[in-house]
Protein backbone atom coordinates (compact mmCIF):
# COMPACT_ATOMS: atom_id res chain seq x y z
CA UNK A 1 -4.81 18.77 0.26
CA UNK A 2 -4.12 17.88 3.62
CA UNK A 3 -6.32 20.32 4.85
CA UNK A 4 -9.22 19.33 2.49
CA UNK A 5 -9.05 16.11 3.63
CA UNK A 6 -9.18 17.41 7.38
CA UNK A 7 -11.81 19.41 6.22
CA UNK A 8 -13.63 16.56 4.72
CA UNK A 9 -13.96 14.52 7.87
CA UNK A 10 -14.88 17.30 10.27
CA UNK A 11 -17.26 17.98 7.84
CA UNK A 12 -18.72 14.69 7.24
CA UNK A 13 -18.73 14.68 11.18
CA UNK A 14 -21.01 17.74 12.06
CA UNK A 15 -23.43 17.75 8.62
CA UNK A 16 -26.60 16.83 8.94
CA UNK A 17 -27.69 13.40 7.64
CA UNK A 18 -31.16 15.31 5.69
CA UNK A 19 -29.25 15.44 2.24
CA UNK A 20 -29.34 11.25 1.86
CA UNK A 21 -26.60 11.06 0.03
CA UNK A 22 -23.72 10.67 2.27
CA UNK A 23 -22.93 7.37 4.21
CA UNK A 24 -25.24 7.06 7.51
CA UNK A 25 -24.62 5.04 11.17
CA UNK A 26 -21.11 4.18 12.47
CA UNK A 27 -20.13 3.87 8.72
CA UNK A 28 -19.97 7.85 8.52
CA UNK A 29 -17.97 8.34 11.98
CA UNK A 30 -15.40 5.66 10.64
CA UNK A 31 -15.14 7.16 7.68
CA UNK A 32 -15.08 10.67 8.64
CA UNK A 33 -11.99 9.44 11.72
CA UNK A 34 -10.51 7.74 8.12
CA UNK A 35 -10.02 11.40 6.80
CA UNK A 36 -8.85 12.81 9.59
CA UNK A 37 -5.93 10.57 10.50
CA UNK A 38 -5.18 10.70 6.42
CA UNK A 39 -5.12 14.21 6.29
CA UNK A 40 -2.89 14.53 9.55
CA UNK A 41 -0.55 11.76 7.88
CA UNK A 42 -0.90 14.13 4.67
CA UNK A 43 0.32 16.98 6.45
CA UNK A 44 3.26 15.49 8.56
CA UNK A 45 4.58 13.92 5.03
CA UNK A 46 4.18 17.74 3.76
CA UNK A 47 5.76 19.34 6.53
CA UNK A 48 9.02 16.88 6.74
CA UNK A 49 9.25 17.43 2.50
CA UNK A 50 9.37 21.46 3.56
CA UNK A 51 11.70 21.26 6.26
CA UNK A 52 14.23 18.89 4.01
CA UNK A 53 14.40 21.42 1.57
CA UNK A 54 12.47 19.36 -1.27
């Protein structure tokens, strides 16, 4: 999931803005930086759960 979400915002980042669906202006950039960082947190919280042994 982590990587979806990484995924997500790089994606929301370099797609075109033709389809008029997804959010436009700074609204997209914040949103797409949102992802990001959450799938980076998602990750880190993965990786600790790993090396623990959960």
């Amino acid at each position: 999931m982590a990587m979806a979400y990484m995924g997500g915002g790089i994606g929301l980042i370099a797609s075109s803005q033709s389809f008029g669906f997804l959010p436009t202006g700074v609204f997209r950039y914040i949103l797409a930086v949102l992802l990001i960082i959450y799938g980076l947190f998602r990750g880190f919280r993965a990786y600790q759960r790993y090396r623990d042994g959960e």
